[in-house]
PDB file of N, CA and C in Angstrom:
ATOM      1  N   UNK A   1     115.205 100.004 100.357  1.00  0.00           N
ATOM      2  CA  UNK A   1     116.027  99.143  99.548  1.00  0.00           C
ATOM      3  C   UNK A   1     116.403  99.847  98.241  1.00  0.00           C
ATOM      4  N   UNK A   2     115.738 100.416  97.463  1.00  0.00           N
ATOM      5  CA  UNK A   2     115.673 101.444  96.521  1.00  0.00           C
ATOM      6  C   UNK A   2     116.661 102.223  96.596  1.00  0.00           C
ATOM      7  N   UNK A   3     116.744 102.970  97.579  1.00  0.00           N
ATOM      8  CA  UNK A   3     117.455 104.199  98.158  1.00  0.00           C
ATOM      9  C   UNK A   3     119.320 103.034  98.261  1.00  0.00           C
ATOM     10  N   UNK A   4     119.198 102.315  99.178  1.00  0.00           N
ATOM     11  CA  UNK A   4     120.266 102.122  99.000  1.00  0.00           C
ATOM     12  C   UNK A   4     120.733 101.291  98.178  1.00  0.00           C
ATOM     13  N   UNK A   5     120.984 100.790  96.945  1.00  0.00           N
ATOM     14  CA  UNK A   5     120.925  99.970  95.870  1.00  0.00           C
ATOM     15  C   UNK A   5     121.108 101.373  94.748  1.00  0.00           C
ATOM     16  N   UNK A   6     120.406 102.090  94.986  1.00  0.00           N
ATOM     17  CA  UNK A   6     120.847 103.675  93.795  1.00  0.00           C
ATOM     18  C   UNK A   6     122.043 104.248  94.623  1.00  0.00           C
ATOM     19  N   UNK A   7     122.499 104.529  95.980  1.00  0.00           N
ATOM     20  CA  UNK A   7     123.653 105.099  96.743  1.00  0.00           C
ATOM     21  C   UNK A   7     124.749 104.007  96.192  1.00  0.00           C
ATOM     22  N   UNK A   8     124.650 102.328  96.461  1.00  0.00           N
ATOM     23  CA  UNK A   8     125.885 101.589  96.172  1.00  0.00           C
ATOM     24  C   UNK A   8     126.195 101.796  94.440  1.00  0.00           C
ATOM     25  N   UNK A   9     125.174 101.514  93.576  1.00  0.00           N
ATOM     26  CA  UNK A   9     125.267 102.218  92.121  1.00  0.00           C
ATOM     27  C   UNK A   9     125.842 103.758  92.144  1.00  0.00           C
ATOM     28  N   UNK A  10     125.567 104.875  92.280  1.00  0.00           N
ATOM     29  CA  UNK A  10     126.332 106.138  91.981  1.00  0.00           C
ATOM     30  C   UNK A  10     127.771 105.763  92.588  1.00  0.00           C
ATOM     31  N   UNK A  11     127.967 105.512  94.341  1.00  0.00           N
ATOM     32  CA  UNK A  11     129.166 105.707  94.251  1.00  0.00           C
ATOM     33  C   UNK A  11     129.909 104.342  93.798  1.00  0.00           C
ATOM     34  N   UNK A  12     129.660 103.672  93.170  1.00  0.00           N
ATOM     35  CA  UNK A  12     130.377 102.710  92.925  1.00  0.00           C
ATOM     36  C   UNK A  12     131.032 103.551  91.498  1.00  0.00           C
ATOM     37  N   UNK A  13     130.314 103.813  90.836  1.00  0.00           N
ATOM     38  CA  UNK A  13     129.766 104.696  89.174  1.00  0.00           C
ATOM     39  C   UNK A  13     130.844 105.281  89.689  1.00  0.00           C
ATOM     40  N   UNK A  14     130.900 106.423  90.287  1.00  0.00           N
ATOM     41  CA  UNK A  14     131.703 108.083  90.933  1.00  0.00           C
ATOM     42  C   UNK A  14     133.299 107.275  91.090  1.00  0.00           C
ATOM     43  N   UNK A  15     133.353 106.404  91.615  1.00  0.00           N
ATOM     44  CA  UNK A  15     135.215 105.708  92.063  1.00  0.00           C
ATOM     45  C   UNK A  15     135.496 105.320  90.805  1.00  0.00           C
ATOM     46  N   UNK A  16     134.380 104.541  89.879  1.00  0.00           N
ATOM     47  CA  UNK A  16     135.060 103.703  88.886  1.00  0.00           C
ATOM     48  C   UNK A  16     135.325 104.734  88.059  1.00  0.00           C
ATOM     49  N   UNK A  17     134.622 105.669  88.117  1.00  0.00           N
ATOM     50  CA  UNK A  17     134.969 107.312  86.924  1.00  0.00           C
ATOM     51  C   UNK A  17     136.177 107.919  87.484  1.00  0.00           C
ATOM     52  N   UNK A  18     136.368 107.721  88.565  1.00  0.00           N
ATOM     53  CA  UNK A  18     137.749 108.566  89.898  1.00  0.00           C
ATOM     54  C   UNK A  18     138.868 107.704  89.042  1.00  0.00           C
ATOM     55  N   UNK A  19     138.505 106.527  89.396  1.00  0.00           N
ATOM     56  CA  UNK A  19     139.894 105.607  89.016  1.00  0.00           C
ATOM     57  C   UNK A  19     139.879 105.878  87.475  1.00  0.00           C
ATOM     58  N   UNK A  20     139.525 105.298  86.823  1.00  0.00           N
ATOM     59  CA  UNK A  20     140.002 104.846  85.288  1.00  0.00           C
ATOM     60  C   UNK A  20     140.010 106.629  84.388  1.00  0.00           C
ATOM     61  N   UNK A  21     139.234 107.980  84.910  1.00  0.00           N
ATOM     62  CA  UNK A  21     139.496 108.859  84.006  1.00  0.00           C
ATOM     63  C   UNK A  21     140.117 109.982  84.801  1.00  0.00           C
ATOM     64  N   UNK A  22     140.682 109.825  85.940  1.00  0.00           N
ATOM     65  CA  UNK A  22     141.052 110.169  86.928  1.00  0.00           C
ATOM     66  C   UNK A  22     140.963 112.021  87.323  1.00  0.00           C
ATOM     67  N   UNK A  23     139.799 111.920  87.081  1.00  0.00           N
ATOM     68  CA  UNK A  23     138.928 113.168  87.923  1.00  0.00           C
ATOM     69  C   UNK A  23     139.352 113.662  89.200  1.00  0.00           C
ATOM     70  N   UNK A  24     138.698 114.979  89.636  1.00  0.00           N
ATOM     71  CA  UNK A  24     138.827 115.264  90.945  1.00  0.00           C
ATOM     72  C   UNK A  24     137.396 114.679  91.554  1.00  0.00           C
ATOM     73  N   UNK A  25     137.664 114.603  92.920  1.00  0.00           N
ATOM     74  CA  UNK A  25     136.552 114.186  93.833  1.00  0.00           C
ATOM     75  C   UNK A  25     135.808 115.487  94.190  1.00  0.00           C
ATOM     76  N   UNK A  26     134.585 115.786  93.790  1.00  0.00           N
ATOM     77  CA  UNK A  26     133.855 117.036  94.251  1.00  0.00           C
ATOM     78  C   UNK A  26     132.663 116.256  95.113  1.00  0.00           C
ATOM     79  N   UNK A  27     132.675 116.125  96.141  1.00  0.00           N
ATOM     80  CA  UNK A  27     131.858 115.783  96.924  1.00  0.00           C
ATOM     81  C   UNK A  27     130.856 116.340  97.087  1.00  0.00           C
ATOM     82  N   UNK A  28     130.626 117.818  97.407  1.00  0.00           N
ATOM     83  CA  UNK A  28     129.310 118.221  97.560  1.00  0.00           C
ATOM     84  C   UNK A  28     128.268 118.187  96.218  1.00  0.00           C
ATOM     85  N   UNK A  29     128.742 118.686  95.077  1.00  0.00           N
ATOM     86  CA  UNK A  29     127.939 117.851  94.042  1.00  0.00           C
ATOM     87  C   UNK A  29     127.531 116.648  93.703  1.00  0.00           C
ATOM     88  N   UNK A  30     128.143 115.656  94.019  1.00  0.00           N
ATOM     89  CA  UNK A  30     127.918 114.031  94.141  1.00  0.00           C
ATOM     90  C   UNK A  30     126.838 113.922  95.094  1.00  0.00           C
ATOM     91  N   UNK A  31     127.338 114.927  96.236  1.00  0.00           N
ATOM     92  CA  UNK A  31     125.617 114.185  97.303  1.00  0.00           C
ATOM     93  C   UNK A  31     124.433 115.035  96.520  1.00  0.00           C
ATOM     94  N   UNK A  32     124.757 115.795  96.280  1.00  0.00           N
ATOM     95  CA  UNK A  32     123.553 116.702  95.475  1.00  0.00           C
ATOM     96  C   UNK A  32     122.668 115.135  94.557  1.00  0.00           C
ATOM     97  N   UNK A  33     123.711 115.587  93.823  1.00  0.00           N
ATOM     98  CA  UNK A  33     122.404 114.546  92.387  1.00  0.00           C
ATOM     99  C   UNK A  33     122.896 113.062  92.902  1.00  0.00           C
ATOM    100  N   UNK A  34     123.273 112.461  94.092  1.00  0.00           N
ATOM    101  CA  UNK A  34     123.059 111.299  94.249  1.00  0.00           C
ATOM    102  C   UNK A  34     121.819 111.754  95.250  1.00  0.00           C
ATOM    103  N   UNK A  35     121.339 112.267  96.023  1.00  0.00           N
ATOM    104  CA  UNK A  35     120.133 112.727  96.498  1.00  0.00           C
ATOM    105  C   UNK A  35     119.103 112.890  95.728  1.00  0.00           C
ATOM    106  N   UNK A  36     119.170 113.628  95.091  1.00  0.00           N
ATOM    107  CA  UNK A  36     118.521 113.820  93.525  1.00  0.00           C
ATOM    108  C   UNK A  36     117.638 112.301  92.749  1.00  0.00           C
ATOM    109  N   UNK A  37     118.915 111.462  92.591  1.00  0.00           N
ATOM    110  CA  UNK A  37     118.600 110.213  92.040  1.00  0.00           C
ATOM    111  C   UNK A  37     117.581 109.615  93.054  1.00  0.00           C
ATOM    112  N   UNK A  38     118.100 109.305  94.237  1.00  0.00           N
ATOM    113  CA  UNK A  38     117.355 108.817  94.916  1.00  0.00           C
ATOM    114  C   UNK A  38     115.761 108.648  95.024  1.00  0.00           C
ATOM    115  N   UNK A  39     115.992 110.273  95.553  1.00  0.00           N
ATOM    116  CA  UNK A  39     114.401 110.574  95.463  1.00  0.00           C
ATOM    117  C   UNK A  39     113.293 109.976  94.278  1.00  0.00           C
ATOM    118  N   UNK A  40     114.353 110.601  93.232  1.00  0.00           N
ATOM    119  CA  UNK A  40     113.229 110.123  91.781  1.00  0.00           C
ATOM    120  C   UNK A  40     113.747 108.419  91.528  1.00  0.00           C
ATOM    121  N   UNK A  41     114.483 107.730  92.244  1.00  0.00           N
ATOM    122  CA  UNK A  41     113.918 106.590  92.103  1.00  0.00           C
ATOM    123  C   UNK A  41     112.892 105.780  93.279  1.00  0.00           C
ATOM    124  N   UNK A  42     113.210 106.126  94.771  1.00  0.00           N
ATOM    125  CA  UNK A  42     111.761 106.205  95.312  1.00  0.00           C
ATOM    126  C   UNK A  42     110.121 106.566  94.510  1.00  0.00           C
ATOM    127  N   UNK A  43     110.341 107.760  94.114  1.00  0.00           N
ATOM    128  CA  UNK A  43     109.396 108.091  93.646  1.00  0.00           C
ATOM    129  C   UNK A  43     108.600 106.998  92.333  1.00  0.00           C
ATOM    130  N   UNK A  44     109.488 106.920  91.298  1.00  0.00           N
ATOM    131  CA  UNK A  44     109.151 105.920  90.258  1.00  0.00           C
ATOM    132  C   UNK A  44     108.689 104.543  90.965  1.00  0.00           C
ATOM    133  N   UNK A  45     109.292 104.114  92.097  1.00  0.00           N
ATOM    134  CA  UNK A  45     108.884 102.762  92.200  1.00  0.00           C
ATOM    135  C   UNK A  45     107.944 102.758  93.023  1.00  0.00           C
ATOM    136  N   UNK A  46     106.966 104.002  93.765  1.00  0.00           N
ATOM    137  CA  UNK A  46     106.405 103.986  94.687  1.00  0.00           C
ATOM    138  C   UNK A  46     104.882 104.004  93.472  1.00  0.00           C
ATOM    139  N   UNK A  47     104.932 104.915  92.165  1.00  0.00           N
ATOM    140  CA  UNK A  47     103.856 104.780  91.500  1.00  0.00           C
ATOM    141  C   UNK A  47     104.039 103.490  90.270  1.00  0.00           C
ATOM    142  N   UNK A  48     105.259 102.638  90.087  1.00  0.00           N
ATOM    143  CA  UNK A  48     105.335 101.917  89.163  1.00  0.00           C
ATOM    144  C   UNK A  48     105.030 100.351  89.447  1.00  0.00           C
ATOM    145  N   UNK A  49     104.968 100.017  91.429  1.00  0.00           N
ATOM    146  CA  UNK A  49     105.311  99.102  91.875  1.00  0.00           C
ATOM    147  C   UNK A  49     104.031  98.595  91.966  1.00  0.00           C
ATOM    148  N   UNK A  50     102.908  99.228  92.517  1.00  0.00           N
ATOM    149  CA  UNK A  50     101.168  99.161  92.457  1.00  0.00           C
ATOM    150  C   UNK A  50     100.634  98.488  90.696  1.00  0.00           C
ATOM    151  N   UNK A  51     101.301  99.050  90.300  1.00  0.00           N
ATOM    152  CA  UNK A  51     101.261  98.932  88.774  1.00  0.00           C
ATOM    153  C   UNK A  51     101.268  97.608  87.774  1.00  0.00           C
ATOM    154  N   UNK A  52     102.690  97.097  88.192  1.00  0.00           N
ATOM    155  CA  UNK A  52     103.071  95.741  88.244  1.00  0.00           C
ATOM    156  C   UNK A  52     102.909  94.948  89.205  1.00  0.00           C
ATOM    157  N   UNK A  53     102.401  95.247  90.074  1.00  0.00           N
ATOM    158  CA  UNK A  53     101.987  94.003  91.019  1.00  0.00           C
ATOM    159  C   UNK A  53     100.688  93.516  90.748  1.00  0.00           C
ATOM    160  N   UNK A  54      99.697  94.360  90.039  1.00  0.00           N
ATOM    161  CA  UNK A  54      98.275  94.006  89.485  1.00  0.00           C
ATOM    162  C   UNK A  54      98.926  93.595  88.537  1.00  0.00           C
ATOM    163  N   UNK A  55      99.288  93.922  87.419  1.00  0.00           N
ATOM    164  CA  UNK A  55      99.574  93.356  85.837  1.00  0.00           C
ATOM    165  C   UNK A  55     100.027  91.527  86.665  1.00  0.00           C
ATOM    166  N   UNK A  56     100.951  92.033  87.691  1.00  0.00           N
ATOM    167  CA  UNK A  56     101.412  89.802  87.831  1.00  0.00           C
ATOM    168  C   UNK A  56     100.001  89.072  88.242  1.00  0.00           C
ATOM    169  N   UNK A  57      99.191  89.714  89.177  1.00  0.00           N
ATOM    170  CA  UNK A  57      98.187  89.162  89.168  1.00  0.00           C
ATOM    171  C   UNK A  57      97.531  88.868  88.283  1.00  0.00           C
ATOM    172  N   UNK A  58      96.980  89.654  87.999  1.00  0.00           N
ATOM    173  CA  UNK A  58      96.478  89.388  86.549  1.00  0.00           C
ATOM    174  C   UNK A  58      96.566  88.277  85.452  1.00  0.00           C
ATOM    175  N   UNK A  59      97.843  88.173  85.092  1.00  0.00           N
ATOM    176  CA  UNK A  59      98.597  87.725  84.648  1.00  0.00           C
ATOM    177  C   UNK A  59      98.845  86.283  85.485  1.00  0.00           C
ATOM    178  N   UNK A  60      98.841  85.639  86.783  1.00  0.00           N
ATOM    179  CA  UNK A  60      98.450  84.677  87.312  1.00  0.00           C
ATOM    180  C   UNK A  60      97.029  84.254  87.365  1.00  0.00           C
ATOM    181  N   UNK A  61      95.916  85.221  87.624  1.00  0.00           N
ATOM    182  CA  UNK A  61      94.952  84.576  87.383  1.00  0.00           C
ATOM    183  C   UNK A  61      94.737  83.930  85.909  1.00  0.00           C
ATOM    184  N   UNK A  62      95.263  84.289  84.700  1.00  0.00           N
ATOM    185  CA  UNK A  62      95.097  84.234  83.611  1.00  0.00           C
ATOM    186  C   UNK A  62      95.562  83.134  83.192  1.00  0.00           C
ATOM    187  N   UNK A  63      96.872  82.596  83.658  1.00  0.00           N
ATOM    188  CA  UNK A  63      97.459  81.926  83.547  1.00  0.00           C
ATOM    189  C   UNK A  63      96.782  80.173  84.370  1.00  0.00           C
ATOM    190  N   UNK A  64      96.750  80.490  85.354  1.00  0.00           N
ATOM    191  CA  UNK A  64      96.169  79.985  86.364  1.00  0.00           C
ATOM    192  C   UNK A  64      94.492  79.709  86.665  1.00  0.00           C
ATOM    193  N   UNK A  65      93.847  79.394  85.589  1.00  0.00           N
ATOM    194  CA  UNK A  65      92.104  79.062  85.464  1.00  0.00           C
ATOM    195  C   UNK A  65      91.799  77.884  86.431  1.00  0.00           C
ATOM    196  N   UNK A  66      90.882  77.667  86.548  1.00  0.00           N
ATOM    197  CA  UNK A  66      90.666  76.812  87.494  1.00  0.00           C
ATOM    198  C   UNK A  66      90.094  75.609  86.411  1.00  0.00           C
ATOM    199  N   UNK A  67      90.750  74.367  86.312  1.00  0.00           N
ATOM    200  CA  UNK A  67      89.941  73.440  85.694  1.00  0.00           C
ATOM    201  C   UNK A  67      88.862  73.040  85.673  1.00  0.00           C
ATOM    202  N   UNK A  68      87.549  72.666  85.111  1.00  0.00           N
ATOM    203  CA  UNK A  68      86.548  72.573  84.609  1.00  0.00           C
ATOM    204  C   UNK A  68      86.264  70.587  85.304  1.00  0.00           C
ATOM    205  N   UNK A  69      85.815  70.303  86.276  1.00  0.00           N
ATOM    206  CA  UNK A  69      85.738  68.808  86.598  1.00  0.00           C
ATOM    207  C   UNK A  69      85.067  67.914  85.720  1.00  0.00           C
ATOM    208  N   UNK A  70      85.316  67.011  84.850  1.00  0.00           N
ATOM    209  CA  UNK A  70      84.492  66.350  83.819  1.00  0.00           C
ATOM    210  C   UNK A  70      83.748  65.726  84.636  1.00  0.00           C
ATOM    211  N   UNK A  71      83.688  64.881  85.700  1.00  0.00           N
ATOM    212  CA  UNK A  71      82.670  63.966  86.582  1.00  0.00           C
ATOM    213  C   UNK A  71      81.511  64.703  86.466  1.00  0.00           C
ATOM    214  N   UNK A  72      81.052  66.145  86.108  1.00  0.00           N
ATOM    215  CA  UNK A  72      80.087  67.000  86.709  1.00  0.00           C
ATOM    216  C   UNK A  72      79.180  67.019  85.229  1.00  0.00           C
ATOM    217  N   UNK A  73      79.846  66.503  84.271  1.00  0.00           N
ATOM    218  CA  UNK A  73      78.750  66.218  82.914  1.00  0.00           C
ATOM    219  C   UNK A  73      78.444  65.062  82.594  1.00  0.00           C
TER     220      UNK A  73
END
């Protein structure tokens, strides 16, 4: 999902730069560092995602205590 969500972002990025400053299309550099991107955003979310998924826990248990039953004093 990563991977493609950074591909629809660059080339969306790459046309809207084509159209409005009207560049040439160099394709083999575009797959370069849209490959490029990719990877290092796989990468970031593969060590960032472990990361934040404890902090929400966390952060739910914290949130989320278990009430204390008064009947029991």
């Amino acid at each position: 999902m990563t991977a493609a969500i950074t591909l629809a972002y660059e080339t969306g990025t790459y046309l809207l730069n084509y159209i409005i400053v009207e560049s040439t299309i160099e394709i083999l550099p575009f797959i370069k560092i849209t490959l490029l991107e990719i990877l290092y955003n796989i990468i970031l979310v593969i060590i960032l995602y472990p990361i934040l998924q404890k902090t929400g826990h966390y952060l739910e248990e914290t949130f989320h205590e278990k009430q204390i039953l008064t009947r029991y004093f």
